[in-house]
PDB file of N, CA and C in Angstrom:
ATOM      1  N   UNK A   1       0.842  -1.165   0.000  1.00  0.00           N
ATOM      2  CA  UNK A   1       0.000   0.000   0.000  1.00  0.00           C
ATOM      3  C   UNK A   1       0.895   1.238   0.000  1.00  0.00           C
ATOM      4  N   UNK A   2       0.779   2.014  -0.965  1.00  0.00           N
ATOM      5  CA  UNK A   2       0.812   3.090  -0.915  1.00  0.00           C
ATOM      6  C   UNK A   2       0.976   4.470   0.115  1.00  0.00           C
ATOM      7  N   UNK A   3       1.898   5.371   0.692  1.00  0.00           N
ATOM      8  CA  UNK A   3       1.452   6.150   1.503  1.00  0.00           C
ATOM      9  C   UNK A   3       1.197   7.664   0.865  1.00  0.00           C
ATOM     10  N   UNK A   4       0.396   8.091   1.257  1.00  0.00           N
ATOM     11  CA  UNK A   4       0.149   9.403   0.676  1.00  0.00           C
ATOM     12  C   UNK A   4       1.535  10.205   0.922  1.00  0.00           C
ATOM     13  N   UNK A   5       1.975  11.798   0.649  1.00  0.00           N
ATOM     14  CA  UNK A   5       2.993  12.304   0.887  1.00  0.00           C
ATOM     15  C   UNK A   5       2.499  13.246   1.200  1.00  0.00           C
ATOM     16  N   UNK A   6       3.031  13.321   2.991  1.00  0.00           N
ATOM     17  CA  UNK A   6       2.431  14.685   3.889  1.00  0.00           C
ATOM     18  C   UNK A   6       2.266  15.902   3.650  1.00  0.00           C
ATOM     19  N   UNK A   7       2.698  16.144   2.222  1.00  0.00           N
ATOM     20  CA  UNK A   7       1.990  18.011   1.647  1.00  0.00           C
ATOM     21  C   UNK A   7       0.986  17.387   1.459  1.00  0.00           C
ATOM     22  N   UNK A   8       0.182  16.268   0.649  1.00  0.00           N
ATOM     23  CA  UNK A   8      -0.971  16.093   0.140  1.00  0.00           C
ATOM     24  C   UNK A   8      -1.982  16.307   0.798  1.00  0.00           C
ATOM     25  N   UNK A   9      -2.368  16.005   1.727  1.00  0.00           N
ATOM     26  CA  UNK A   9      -3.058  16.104   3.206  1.00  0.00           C
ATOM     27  C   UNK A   9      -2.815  17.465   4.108  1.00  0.00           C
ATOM     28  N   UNK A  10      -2.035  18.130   3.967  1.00  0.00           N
ATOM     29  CA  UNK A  10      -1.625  19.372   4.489  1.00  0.00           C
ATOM     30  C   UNK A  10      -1.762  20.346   3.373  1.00  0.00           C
ATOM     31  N   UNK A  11      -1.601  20.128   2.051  1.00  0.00           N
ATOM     32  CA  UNK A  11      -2.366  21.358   1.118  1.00  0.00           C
ATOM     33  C   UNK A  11      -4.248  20.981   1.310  1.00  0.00           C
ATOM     34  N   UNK A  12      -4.647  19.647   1.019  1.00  0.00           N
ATOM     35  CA  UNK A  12      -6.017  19.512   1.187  1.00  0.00           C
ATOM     36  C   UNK A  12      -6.466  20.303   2.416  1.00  0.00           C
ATOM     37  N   UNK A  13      -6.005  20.328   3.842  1.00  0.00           N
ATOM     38  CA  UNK A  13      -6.407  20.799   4.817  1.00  0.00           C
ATOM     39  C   UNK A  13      -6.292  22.209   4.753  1.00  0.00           C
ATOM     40  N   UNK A  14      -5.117  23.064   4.125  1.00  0.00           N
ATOM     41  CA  UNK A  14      -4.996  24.186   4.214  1.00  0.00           C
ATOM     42  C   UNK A  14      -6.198  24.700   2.764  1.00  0.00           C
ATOM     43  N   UNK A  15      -6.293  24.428   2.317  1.00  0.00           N
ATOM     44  CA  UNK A  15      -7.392  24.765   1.025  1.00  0.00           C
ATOM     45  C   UNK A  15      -8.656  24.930   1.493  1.00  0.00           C
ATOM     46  N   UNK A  16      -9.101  23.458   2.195  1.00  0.00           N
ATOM     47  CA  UNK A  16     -10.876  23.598   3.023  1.00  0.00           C
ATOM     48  C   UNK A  16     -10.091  24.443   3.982  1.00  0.00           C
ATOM     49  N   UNK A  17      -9.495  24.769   4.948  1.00  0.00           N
ATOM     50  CA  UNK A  17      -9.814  25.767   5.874  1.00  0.00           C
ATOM     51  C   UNK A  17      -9.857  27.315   5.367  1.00  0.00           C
ATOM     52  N   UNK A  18      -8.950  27.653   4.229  1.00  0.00           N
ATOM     53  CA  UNK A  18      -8.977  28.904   3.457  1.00  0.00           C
ATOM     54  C   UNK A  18     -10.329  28.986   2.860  1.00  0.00           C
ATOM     55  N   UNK A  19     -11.074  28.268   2.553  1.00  0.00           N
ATOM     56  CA  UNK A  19     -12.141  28.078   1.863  1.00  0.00           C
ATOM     57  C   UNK A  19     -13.444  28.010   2.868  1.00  0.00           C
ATOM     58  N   UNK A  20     -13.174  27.456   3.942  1.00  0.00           N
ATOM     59  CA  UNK A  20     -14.382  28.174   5.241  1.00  0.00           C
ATOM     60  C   UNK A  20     -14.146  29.554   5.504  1.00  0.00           C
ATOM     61  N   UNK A  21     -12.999  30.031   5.687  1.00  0.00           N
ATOM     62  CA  UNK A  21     -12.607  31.517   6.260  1.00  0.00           C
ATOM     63  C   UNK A  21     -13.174  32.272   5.345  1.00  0.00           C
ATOM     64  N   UNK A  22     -13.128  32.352   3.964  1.00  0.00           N
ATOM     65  CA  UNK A  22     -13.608  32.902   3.211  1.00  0.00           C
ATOM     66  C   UNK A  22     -14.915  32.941   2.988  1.00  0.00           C
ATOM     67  N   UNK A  23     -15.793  31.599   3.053  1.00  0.00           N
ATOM     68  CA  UNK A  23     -16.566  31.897   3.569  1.00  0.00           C
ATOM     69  C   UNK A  23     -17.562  32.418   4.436  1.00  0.00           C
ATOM     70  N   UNK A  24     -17.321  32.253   5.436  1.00  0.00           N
ATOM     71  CA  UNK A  24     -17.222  33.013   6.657  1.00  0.00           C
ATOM     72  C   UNK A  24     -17.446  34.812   6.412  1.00  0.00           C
ATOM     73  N   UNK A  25     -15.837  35.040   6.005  1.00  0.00           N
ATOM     74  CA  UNK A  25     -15.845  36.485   5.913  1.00  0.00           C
ATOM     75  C   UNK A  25     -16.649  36.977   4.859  1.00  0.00           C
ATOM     76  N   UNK A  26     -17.365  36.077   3.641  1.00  0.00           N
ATOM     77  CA  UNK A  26     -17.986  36.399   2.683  1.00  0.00           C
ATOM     78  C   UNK A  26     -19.438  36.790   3.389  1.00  0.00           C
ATOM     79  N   UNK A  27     -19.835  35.898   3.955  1.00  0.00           N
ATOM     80  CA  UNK A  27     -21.278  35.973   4.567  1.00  0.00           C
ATOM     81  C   UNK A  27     -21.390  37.398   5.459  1.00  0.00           C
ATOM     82  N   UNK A  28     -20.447  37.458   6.181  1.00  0.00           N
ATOM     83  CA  UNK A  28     -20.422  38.494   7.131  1.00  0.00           C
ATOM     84  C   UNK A  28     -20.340  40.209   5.944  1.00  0.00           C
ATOM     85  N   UNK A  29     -19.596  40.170   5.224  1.00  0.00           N
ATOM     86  CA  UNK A  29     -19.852  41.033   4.127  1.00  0.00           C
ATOM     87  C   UNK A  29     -21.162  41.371   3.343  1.00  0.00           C
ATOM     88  N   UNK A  30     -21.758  40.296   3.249  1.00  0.00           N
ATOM     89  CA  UNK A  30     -22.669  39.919   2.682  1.00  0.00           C
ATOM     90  C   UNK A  30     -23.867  40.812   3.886  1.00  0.00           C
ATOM     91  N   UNK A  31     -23.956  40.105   4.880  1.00  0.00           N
ATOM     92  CA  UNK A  31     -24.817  41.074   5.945  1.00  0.00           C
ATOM     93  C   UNK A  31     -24.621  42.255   6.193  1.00  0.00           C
ATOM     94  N   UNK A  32     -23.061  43.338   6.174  1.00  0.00           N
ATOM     95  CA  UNK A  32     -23.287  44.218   6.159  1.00  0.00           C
ATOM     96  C   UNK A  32     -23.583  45.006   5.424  1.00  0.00           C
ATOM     97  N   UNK A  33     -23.613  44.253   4.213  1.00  0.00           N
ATOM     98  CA  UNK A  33     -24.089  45.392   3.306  1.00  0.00           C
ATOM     99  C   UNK A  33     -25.545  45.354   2.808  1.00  0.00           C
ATOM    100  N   UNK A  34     -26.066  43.991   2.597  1.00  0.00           N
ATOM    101  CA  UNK A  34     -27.437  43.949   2.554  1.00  0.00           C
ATOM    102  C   UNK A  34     -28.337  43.992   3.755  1.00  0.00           C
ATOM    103  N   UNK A  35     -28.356  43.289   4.883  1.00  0.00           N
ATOM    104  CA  UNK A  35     -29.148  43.419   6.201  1.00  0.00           C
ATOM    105  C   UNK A  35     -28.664  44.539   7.194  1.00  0.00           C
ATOM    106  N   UNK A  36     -27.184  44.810   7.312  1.00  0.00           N
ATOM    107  CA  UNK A  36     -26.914  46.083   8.518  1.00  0.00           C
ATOM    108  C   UNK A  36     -27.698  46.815   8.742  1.00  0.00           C
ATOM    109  N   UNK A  37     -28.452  48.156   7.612  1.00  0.00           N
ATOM    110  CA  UNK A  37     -29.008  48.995   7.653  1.00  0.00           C
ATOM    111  C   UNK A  37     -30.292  48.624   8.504  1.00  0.00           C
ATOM    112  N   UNK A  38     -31.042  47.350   8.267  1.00  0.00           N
ATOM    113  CA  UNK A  38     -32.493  47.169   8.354  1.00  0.00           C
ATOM    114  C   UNK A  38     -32.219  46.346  10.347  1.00  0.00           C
ATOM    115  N   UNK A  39     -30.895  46.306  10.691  1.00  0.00           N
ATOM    116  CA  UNK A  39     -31.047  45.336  11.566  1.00  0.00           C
ATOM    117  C   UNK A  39     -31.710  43.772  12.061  1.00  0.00           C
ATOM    118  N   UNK A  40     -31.593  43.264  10.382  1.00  0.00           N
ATOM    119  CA  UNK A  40     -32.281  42.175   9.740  1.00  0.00           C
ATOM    120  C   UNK A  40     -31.164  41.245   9.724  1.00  0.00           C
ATOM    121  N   UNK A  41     -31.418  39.495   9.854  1.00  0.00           N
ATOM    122  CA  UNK A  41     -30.690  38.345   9.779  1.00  0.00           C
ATOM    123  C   UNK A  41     -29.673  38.428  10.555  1.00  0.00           C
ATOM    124  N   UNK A  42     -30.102  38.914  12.041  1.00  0.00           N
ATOM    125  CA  UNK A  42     -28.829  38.534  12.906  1.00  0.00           C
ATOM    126  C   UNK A  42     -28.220  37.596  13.071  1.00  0.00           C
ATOM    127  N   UNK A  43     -28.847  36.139  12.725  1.00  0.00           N
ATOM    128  CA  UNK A  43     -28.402  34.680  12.751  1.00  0.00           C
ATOM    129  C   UNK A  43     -27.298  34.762  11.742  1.00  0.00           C
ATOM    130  N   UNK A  44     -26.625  35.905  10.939  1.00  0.00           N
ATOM    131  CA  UNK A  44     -25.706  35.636   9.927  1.00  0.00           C
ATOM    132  C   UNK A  44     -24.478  36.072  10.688  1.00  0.00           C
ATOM    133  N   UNK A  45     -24.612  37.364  12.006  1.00  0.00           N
ATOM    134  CA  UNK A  45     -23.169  37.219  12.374  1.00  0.00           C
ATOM    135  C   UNK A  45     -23.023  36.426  13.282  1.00  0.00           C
ATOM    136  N   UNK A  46     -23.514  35.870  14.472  1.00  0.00           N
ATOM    137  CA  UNK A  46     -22.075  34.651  14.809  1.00  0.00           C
ATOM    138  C   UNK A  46     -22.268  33.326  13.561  1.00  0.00           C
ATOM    139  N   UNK A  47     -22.846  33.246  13.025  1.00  0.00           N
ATOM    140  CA  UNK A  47     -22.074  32.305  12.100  1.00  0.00           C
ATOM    141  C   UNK A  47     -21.146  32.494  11.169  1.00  0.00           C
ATOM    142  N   UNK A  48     -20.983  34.040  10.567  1.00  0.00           N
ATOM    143  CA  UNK A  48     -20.106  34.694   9.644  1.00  0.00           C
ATOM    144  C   UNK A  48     -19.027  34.209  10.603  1.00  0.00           C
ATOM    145  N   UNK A  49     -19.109  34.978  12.409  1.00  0.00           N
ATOM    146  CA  UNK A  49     -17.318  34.766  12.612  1.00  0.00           C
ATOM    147  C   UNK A  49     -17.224  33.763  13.576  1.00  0.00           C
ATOM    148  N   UNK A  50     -18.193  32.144  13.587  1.00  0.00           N
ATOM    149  CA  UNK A  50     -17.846  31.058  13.536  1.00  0.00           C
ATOM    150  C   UNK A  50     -16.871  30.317  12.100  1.00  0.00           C
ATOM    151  N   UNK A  51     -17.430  30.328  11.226  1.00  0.00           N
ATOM    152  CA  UNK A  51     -16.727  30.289   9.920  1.00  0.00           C
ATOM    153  C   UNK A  51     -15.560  31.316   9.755  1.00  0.00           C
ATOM    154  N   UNK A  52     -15.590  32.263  10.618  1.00  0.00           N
ATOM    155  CA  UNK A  52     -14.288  32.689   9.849  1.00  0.00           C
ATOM    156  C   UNK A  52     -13.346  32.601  11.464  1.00  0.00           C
ATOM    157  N   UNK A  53     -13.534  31.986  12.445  1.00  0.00           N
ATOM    158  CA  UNK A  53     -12.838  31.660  13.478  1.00  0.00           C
ATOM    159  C   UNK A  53     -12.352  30.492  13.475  1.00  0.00           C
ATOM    160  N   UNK A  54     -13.389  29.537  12.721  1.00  0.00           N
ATOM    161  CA  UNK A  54     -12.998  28.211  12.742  1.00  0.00           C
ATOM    162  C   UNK A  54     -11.406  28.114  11.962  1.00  0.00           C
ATOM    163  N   UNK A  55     -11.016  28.636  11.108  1.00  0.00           N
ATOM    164  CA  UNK A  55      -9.671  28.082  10.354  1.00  0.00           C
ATOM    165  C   UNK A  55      -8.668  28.396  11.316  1.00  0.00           C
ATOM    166  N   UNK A  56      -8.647  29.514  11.790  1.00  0.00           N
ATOM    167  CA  UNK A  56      -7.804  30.105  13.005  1.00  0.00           C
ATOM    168  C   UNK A  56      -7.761  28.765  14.128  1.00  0.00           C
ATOM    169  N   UNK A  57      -8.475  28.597  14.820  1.00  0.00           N
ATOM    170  CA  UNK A  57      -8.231  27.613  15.809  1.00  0.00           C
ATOM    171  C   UNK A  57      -8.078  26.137  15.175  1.00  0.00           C
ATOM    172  N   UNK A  58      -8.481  25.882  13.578  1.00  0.00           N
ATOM    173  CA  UNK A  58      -7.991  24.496  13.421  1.00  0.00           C
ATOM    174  C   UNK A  58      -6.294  24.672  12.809  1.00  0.00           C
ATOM    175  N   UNK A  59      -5.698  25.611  12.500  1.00  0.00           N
ATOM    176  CA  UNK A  59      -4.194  25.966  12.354  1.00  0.00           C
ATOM    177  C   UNK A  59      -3.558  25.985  13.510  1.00  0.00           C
ATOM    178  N   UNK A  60      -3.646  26.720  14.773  1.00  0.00           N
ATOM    179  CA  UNK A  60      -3.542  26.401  15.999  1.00  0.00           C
ATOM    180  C   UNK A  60      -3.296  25.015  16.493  1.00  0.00           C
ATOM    181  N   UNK A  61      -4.192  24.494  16.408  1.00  0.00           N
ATOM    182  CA  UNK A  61      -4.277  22.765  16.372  1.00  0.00           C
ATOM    183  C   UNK A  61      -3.260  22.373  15.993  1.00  0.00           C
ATOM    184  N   UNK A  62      -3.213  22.325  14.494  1.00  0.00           N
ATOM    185  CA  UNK A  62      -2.601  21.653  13.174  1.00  0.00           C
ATOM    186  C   UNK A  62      -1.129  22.271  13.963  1.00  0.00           C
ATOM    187  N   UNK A  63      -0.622  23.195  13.778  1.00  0.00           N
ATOM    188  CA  UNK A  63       0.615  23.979  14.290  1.00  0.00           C
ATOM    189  C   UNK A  63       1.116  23.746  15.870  1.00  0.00           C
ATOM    190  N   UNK A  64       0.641  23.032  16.544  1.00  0.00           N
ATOM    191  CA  UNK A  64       0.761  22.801  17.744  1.00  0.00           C
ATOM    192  C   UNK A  64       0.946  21.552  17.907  1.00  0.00           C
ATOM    193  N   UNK A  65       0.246  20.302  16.944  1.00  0.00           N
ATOM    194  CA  UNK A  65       0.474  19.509  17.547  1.00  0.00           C
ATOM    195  C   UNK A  65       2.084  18.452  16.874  1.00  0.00           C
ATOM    196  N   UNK A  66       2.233  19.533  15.560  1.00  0.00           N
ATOM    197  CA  UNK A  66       3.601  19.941  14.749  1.00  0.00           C
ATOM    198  C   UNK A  66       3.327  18.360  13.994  1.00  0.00           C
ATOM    199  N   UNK A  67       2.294  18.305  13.123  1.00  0.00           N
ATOM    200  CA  UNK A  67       2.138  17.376  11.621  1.00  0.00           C
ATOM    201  C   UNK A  67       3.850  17.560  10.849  1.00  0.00           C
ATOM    202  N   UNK A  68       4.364  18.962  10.373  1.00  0.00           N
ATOM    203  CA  UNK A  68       5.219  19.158   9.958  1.00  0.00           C
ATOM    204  C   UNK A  68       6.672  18.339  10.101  1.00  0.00           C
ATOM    205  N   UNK A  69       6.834  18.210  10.957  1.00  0.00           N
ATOM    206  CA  UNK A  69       7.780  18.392  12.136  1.00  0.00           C
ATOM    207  C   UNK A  69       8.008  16.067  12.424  1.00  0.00           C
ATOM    208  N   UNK A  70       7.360  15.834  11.716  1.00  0.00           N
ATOM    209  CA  UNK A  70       7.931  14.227  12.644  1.00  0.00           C
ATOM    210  C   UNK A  70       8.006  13.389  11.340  1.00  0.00           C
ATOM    211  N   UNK A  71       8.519  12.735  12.103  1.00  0.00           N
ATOM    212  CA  UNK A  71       9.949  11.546  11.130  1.00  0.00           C
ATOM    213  C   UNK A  71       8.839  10.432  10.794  1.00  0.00           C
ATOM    214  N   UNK A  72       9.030   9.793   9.632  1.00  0.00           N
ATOM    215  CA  UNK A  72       8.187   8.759   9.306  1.00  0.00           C
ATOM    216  C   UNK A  72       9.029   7.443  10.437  1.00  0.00           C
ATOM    217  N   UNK A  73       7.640   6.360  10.677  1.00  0.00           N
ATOM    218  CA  UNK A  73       8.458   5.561  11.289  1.00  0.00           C
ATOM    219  C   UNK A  73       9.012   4.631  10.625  1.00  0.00           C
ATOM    220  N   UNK A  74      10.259   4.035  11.741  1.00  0.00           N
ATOM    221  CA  UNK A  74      10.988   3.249  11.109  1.00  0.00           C
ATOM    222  C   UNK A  74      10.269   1.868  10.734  1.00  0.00           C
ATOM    223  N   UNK A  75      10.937   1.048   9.639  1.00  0.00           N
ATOM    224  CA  UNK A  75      10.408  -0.173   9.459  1.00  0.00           C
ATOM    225  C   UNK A  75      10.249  -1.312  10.770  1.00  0.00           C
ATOM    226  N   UNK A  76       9.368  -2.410  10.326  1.00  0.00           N
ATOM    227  CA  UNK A  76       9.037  -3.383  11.634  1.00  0.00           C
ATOM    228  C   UNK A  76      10.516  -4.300  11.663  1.00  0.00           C
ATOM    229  N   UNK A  77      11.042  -3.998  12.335  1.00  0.00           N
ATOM    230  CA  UNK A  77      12.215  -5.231  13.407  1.00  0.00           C
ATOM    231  C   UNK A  77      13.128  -4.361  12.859  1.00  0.00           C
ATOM    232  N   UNK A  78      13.217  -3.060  12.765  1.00  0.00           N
ATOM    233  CA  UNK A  78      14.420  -1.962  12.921  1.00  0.00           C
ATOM    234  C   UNK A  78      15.077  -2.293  14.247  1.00  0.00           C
ATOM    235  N   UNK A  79      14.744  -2.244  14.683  1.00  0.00           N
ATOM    236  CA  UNK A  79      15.156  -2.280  16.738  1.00  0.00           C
ATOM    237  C   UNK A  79      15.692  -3.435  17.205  1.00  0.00           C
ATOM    238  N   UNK A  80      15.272  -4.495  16.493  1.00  0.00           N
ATOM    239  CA  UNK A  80      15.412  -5.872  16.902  1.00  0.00           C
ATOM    240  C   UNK A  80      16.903  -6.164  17.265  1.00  0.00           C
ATOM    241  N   UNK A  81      17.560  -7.099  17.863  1.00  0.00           N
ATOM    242  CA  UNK A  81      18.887  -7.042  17.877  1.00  0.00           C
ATOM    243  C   UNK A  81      19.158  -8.681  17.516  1.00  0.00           C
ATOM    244  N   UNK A  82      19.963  -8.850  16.314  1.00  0.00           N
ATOM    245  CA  UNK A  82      20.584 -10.192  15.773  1.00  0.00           C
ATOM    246  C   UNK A  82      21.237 -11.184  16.625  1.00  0.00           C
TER     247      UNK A  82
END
């Protein structure tokens, strides 16, 4: 089997989270310029800056728990002694 190669999975993740944030900040744009005035569809801001909070704390995560950062493991009976 095959292993994927850890950008693959780390560009996929960084793409959907750029792609909620933007969303996010789209919606929230979206309300101030069409609902602000009328004080109409308040249900759009905390979800605008749920969506646009969410990428922030899943990078946090991702950056903390350091994906980047670790060694593939070694093969089975590396350790073993002859």
């Amino acid at each position: 089997m095959r292993r994927a190669a850890p950008w693959s999975w780390l560009s996929a993740t960084a793409a959907g989270l750029v792609a909620v944030g933007l969303g996010g900040a789209a919606l929230l744009v979206w309300w101030a310029l069409a609902f602000h005035p009328a004080h109409a569809r308040l249900w759009m801001v905390p979800a605008g800056l749920v969506l646009l909070g969410t990428p922030v704390l899943a990078w946090l995560s991702l950056l903390g728990s350091g994906p980047c950062g670790r060694q593939a493991s070694p093969p089975p009976g590396a350790y073993t002694s002859a």
